[in-house]
Each structure stands twice: as structure tokens, then as C-alpha cells.
N, C-alpha and C. Protein backbone atom coordinates (compact mmCIF):
# COMPACT_ATOMS: atom_id res chain seq x y z
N UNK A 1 0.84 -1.18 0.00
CA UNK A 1 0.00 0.00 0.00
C UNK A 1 0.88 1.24 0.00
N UNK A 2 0.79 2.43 -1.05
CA UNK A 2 1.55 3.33 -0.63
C UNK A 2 1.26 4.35 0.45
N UNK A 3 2.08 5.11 1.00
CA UNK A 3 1.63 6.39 2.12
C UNK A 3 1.10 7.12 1.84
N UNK A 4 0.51 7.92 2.58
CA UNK A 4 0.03 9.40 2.76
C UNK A 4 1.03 10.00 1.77
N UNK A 5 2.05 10.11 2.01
CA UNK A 5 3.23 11.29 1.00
C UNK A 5 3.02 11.22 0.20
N UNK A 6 2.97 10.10 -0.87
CA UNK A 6 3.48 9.00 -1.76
C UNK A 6 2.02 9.37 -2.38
N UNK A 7 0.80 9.62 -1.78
CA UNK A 7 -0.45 10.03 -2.56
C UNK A 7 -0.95 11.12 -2.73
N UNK A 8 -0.01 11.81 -1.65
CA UNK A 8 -0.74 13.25 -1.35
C UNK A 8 0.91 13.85 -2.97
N UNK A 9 1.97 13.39 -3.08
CA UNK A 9 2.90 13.77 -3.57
C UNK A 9 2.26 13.43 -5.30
N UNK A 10 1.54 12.26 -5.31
CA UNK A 10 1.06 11.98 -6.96
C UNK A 10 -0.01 13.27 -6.96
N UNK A 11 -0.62 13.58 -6.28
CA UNK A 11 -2.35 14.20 -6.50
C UNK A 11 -1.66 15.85 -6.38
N UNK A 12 -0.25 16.53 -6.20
CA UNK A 12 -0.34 17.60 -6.41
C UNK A 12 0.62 17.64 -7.43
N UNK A 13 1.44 16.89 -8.20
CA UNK A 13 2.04 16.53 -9.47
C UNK A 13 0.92 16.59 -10.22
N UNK A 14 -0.07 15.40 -10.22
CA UNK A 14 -1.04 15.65 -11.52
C UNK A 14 -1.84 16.97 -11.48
N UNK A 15 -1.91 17.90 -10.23
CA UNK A 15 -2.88 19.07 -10.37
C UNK A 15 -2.23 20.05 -10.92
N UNK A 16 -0.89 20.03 -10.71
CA UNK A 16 0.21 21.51 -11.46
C UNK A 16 0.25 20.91 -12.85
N UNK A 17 0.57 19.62 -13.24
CA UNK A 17 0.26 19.18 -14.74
C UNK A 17 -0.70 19.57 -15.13
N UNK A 18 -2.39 19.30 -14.94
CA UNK A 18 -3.17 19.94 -15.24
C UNK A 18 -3.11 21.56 -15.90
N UNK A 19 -2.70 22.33 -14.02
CA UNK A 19 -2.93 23.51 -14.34
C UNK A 19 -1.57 24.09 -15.39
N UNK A 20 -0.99 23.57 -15.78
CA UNK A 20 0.42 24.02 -16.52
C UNK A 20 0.11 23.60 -18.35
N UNK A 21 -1.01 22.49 -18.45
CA UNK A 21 -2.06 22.50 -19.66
C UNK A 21 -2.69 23.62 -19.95
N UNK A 22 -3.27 23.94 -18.88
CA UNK A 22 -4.77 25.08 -18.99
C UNK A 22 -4.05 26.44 -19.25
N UNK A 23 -2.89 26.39 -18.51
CA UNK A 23 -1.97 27.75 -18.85
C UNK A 23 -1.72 27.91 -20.16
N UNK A 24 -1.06 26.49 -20.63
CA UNK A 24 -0.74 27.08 -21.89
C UNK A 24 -1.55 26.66 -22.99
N UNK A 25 -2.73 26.00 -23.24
CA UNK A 25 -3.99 26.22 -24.01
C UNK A 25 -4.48 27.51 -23.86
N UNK A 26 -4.64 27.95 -22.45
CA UNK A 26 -5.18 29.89 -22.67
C UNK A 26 -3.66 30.31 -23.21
N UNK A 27 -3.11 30.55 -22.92
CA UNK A 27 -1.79 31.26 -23.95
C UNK A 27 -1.90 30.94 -25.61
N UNK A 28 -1.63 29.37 -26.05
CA UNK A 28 -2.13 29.43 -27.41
C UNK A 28 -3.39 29.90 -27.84
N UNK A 29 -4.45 30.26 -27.47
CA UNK A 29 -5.74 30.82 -27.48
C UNK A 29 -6.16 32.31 -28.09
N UNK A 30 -4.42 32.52 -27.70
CA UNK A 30 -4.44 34.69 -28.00
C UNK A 30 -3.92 34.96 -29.49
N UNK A 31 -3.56 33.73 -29.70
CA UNK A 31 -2.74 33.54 -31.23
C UNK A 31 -3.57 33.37 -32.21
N UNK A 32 -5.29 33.10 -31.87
CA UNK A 32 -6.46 33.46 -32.93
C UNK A 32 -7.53 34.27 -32.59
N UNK A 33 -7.19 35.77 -31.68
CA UNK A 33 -7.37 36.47 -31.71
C UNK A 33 -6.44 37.47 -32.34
N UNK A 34 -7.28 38.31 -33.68
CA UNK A 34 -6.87 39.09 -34.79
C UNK A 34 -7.35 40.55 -34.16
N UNK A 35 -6.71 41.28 -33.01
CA UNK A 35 -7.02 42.77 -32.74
C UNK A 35 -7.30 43.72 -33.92
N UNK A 36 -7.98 44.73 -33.91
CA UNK A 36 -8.14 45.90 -34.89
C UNK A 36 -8.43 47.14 -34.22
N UNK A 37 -7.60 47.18 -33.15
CA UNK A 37 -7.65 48.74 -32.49
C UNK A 37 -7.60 49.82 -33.68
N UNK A 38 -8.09 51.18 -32.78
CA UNK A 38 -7.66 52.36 -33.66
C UNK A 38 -7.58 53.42 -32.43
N UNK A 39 -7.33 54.60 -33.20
CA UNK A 39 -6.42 55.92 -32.41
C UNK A 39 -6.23 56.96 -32.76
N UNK A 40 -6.84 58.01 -32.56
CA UNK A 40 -6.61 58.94 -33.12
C UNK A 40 -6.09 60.28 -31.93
N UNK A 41 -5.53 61.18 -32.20
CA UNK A 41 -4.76 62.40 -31.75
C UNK A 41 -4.60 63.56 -32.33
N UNK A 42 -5.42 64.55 -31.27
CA UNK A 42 -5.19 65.91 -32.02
C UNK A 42 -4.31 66.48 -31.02
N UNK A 43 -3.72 67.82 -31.77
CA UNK A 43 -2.18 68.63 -30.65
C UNK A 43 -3.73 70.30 -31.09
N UNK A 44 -4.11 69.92 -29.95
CA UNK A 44 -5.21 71.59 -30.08
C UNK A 44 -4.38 72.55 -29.78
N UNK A 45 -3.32 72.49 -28.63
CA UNK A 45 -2.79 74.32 -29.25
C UNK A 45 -1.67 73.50 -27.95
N UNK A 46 -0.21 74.60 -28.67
CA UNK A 46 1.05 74.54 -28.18
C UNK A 46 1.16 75.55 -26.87
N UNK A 47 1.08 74.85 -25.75
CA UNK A 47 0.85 75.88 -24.18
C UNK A 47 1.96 76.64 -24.73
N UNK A 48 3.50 76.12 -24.57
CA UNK A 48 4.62 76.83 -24.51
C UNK A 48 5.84 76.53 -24.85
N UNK A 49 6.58 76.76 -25.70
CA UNK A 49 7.48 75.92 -26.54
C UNK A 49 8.82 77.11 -26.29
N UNK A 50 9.91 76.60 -25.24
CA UNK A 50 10.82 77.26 -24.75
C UNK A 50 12.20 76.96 -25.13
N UNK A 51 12.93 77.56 -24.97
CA UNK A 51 14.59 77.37 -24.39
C UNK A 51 14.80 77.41 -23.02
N UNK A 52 15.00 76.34 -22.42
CA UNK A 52 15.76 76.49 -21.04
C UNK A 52 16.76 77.28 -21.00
N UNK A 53 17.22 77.21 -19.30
CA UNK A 53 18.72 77.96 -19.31
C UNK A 53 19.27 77.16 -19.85
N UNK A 54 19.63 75.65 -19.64
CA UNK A 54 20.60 75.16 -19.93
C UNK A 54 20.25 74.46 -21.60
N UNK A 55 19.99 75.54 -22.02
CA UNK A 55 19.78 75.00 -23.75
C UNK A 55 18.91 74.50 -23.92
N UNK A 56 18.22 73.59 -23.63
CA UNK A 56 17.64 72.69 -23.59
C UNK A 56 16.20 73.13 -24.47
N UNK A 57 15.36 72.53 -25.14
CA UNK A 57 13.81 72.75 -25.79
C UNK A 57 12.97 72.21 -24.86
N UNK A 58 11.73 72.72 -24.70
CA UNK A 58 10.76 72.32 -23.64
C UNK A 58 9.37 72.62 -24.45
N UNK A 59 8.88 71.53 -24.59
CA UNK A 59 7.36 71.68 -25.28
C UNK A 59 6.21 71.49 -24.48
N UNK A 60 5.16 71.82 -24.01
CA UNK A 60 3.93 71.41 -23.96
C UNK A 60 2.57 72.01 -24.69
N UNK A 61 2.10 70.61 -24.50
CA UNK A 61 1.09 71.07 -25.65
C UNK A 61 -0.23 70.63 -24.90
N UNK A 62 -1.72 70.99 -25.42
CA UNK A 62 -2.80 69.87 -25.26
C UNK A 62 -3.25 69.28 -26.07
N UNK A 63 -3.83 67.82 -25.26
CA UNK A 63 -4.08 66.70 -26.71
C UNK A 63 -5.42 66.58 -26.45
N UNK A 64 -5.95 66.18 -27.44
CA UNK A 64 -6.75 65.28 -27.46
C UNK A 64 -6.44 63.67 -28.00
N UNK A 65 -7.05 62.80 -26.92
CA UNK A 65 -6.46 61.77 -27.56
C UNK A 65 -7.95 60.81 -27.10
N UNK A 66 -8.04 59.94 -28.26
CA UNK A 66 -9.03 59.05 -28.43
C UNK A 66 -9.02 57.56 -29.07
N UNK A 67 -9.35 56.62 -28.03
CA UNK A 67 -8.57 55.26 -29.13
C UNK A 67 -9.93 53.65 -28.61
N UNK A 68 -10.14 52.93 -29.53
CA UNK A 68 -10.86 52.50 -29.19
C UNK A 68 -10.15 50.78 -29.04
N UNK A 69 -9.66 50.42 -27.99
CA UNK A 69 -8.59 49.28 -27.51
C UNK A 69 -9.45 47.87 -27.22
N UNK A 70 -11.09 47.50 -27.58
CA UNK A 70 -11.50 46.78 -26.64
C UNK A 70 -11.07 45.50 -27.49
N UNK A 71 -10.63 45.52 -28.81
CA UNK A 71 -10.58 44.59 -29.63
C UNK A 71 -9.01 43.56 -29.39
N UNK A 72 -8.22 44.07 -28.12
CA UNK A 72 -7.00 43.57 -27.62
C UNK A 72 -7.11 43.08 -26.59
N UNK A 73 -8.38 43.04 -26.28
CA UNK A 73 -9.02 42.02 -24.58
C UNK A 73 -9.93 40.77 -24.98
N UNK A 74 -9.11 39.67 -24.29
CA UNK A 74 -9.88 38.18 -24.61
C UNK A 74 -9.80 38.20 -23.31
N UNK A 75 -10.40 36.66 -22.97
CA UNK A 75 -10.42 36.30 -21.90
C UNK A 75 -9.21 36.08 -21.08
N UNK A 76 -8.14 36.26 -21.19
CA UNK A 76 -6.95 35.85 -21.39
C UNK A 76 -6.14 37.14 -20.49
N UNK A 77 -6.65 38.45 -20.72
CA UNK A 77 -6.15 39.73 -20.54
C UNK A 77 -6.42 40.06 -19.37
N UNK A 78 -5.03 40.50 -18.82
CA UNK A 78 -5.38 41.01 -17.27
C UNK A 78 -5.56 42.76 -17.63
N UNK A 79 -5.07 43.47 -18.03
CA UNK A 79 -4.45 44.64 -18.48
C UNK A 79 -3.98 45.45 -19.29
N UNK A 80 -3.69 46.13 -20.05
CA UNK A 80 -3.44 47.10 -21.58
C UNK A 80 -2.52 47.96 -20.60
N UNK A 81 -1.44 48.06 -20.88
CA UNK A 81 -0.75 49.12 -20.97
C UNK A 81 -0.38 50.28 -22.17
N UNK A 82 -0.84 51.24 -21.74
CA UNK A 82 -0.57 52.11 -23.12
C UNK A 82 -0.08 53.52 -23.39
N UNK A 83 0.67 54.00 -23.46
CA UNK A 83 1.35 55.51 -23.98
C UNK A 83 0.91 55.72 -24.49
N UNK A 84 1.08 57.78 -24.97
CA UNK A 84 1.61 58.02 -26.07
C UNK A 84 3.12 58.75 -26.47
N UNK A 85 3.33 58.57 -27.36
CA UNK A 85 4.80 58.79 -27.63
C UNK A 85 4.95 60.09 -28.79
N UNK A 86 5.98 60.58 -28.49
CA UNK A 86 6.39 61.95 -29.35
C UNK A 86 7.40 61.10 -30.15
N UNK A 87 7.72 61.22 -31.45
CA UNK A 87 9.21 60.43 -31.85
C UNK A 87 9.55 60.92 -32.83
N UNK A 88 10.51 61.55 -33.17
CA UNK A 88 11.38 61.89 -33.78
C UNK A 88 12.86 61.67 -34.57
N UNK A 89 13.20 62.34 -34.98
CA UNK A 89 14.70 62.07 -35.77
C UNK A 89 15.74 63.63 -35.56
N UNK A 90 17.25 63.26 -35.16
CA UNK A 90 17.70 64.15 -35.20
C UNK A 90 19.58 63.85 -35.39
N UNK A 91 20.22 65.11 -35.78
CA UNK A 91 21.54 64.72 -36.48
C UNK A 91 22.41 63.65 -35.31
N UNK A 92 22.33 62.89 -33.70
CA UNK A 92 23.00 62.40 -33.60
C UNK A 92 22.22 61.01 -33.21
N UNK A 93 20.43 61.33 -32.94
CA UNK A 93 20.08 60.05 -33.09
C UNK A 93 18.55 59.78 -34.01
N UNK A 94 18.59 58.42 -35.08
CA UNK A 94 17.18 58.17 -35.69
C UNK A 94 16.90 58.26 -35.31
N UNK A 95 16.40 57.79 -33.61
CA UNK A 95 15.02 57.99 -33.20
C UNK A 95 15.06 58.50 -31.69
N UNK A 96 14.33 58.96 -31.47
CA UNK A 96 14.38 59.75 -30.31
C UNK A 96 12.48 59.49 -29.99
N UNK A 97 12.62 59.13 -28.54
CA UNK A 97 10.75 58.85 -28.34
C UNK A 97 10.40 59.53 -26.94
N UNK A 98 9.62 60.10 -26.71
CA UNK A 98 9.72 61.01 -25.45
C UNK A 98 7.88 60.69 -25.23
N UNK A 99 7.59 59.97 -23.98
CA UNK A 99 6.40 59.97 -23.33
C UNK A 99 6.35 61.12 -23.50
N UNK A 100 4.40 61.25 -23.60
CA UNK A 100 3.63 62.34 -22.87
C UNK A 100 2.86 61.96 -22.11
N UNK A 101 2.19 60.54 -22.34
CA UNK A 101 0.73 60.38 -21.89
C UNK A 101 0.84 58.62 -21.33
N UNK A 102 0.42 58.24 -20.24
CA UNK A 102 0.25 56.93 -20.43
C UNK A 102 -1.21 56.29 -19.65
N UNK A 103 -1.32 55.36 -19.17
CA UNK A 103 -2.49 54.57 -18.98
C UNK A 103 -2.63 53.28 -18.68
N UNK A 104 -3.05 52.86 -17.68
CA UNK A 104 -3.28 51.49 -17.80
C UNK A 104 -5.23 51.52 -17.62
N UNK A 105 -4.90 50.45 -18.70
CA UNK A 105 -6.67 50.11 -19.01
C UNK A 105 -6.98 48.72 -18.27
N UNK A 106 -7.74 48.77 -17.39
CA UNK A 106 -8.02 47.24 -16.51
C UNK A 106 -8.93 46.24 -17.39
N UNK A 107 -9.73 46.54 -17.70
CA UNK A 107 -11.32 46.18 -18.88
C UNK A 107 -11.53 47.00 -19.86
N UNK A 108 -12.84 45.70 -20.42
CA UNK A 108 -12.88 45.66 -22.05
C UNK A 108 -13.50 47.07 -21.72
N UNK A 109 -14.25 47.75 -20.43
CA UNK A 109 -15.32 48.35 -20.34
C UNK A 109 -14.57 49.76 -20.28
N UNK A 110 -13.24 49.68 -20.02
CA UNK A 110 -12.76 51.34 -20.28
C UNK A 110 -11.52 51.42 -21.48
N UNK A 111 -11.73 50.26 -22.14
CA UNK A 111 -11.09 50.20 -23.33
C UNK A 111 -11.28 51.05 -24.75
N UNK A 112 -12.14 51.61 -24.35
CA UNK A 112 -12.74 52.62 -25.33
C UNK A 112 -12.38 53.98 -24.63
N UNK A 113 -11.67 55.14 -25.13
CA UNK A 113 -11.70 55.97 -24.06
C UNK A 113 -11.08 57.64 -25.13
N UNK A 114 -11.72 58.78 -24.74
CA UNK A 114 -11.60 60.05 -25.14
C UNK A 114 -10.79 61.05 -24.13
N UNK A 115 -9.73 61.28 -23.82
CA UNK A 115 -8.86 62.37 -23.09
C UNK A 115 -8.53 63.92 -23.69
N UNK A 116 -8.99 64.65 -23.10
CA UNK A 116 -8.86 66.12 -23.25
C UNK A 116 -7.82 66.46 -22.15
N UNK A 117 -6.15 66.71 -22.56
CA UNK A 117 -5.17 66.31 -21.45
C UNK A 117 -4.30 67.14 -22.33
N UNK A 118 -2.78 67.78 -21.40
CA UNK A 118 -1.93 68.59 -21.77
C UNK A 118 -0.96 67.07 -21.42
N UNK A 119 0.42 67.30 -21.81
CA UNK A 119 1.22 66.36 -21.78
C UNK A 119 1.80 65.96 -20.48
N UNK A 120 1.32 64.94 -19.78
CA UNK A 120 1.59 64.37 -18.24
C UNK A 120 3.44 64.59 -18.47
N UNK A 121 4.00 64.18 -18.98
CA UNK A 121 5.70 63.66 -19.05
C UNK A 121 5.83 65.29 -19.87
N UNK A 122 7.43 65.65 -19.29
CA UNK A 122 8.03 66.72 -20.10
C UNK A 122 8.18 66.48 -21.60
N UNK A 123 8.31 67.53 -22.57
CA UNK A 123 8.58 66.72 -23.89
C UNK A 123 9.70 67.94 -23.64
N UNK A 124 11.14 67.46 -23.42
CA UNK A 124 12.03 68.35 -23.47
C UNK A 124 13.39 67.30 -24.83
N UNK A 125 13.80 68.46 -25.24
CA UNK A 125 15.05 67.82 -26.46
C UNK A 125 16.68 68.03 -25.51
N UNK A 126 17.45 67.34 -25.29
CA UNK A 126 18.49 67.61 -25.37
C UNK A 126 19.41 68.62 -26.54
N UNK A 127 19.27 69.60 -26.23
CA UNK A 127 19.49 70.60 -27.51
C UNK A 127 18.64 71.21 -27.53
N UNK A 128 18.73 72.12 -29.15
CA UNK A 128 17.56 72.93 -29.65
C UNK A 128 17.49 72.33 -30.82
N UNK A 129 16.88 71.35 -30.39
CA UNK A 129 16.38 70.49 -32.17
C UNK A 129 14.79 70.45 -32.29
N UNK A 130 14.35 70.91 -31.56
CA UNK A 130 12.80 70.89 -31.62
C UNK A 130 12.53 72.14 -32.44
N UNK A 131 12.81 73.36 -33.05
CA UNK A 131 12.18 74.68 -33.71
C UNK A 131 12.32 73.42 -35.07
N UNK A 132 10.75 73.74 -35.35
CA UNK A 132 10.28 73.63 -37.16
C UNK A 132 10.68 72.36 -37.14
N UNK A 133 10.60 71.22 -35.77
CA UNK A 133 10.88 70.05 -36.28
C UNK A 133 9.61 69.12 -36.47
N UNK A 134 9.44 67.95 -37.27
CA UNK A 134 8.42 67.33 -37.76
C UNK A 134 8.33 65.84 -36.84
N UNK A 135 7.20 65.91 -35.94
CA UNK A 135 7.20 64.48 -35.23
C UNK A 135 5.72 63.43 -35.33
N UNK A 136 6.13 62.27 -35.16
CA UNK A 136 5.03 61.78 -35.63
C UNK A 136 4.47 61.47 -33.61
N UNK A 137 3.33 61.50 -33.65
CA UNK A 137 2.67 60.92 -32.31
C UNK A 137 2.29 59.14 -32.36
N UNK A 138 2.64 58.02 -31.90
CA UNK A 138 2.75 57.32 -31.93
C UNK A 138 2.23 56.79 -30.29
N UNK A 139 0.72 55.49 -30.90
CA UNK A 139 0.19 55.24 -29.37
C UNK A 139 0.63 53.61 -29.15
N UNK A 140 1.79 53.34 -28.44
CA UNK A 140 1.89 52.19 -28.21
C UNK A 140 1.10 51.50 -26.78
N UNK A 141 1.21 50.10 -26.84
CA UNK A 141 0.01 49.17 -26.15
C UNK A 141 0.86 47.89 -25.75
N UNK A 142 0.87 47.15 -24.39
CA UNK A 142 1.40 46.49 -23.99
C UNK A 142 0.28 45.20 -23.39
N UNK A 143 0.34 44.10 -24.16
CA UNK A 143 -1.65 43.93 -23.45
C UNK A 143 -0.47 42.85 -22.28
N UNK A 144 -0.93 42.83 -21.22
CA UNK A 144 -0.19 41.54 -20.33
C UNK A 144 -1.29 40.80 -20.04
N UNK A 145 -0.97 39.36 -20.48
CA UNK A 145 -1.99 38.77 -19.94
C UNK A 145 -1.94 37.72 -18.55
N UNK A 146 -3.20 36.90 -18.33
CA UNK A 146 -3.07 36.05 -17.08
C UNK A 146 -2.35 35.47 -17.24
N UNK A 147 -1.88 34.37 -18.07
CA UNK A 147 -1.27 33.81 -18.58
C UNK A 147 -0.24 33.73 -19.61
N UNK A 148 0.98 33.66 -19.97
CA UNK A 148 1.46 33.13 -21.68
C UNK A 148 2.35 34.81 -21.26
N UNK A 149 2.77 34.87 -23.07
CA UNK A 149 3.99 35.97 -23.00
C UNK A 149 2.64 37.05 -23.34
N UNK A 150 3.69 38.50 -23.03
CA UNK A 150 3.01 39.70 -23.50
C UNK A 150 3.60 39.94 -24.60
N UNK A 151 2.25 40.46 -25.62
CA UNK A 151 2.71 41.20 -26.71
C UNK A 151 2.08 42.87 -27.12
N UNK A 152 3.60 43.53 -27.74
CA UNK A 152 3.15 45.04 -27.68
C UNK A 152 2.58 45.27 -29.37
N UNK A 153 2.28 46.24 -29.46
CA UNK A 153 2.59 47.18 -31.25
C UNK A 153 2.19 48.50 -30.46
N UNK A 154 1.84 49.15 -32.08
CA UNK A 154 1.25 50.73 -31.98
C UNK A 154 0.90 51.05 -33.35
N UNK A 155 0.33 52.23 -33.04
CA UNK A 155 -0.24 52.69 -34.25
C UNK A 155 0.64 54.53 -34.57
N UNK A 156 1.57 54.48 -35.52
CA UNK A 156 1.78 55.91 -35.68
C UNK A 156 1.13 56.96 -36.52
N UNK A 157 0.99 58.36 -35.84
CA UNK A 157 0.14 59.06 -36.69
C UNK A 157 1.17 60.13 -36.88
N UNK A 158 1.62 60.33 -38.52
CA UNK A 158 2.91 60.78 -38.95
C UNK A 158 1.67 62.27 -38.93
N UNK A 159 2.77 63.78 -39.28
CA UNK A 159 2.65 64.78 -39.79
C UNK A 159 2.50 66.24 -39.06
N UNK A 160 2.82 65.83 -37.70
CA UNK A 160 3.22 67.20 -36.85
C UNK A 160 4.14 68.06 -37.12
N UNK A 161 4.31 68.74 -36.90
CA UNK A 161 5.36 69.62 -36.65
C UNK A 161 5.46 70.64 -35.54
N UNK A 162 6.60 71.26 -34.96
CA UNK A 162 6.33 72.33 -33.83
C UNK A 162 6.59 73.67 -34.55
N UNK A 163 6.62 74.53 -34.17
CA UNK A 163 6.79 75.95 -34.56
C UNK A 163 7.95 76.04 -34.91
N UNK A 164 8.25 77.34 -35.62
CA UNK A 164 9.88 77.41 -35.95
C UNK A 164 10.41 78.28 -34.83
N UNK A 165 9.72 79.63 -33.80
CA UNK A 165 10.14 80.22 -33.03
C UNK A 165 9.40 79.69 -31.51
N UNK A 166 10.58 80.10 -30.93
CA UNK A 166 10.08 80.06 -29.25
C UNK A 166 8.60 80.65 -28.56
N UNK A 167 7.86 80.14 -28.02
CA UNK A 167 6.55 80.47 -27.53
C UNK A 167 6.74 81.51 -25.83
């Protein structure tokens, strides 16, 4: 006859087997879900677009920002993480990405969402490369789920530009 250990040791082996199935059947599960978020962003007016003392460019602006995310929540989804991003190009680096805005979305039920907001994060340049420069706003999304790996994208919306003189 085997022991107590010896049964109690088989019956929590086969229950983490189990649950280590169910984990990763919900993980393969997110791989035929086809998202089709969208996003849109307006820059309604430039508060104040400076030179620091120490050289430096300092932008703020207000946004409007509006994006409709519910199509990146399965059953599967604990959370959406999501920015938005300023990004740019300049003579010592391609890309340069500077938060303004971020978010975490809990549910499908505030996955849909409209913000009338000035830029939470500084948008400052190392330099003065910001006069008359052209940036695209870009809303990236981090979905984490209960289970399995996280996966990000975004959607960029090219054709900003800032002023050519100081505000």
C-alpha cells in the first residue's frame, strides 16, 4: 500500500500538470485572436514651446487623444498598458521617443476611451532640435496577460510639426 506522502505527492504533481495544460492552451488561445484597435490624436494648441537655461527645448502642448482598444481584450487579458509617444529624428540620433501620456486600461469596459489632457511627461530635447521640427505621435500598447507571453505594437500618426520660433 503506498503512504500518505506517496499520494498526497502523486495528486499535487497531476494538479500543477493539469494547471500548466490550462496555462498554456489559454496562452495558445491569443494567437487566434486578430485585434483591430484604432487611435486617433489631435495637438489643439502649443501651451509653450521654450529654451531652457541650460539649452535645452521644452514643449507642452494639449491633446486630445481618443482610441478604441476593446478589440485587444480576450479572456486571457489582465491589463493594456498604453502611452503616447512623441518620436522623432535628429543629427546624432534616428530615433528619439519622449512619453507624454500613459495609462493602464483594466477592462474591455474602459477600453474605449476620449482624453482632453496637456502632456503628463516633459517633452524636453536635449538641444535645440525641436524649432520647425516634424514628429510623428505614436500610441503604443502592452496587453499583459493572465497567462502566456506579453505582446506590444502601436499605431503611428505621422505629420506634426512644432513651430519654428520660441513660444
Amino acid at each position: 500500500m503506498h503512504s500518505v506522502g506517496y499520494r498526497a505527492n502523486a495528486l499535487l504533481t497531476f494538479a500543477v500538470t493539469i494547471l500548466a495544460l490550462m496555462c498554456g492552451m489559454a496562452s495558445l488561445s491569443d494567437n487566434f485572436n486578430s485585434p483591430s484597435p484604432s487611435a486617433h490624436v489631435q495637438v489643439l494648441n502649443i501651451n509653450w514651446f521654450q529654451k531652457q537655461p541650460n539649452a535645452n527645448d521644452e514643449v507642452s502642448m494639449t491633446l486630445n487623444i481618443s482610441a478604441d482598444l476593446q478589440s485587444l481584450f480576450t479572456w486571457n487579458t489582465k491589463q493594456v498598458f498604453v502611452f503616447l509617444a512623441a518620436e522623432y529624428e535628429t543629427p546624432k540620433h534616428s530615433l528619439n521617443q519622449i512619453s507624454l501620456w500613459d495609462g493602464i486600461i483594466p477592462s474591455k469596459e474602459h477600453a474605449k476611451f476620449w482624453i482632453h489632457t496637456s502632456n503628463k511627461y516633459r517633452f524636453i530635447d536635449q538641444g535645440s532640435n525641436l524649432r520647425g521640427k516634424e514628429y510623428n505621435l505614436t500610441i503604443h500598447w502592452h496587453v499583459m496577460p493572465k497567462t502566456g507571453k506579453m505582446f506590444a505594437d502601436k499605431i503611428v500618426m505621422p505629420g506634426f510639426r512644432l513651430p519654428e520660433e520660441y513660444r
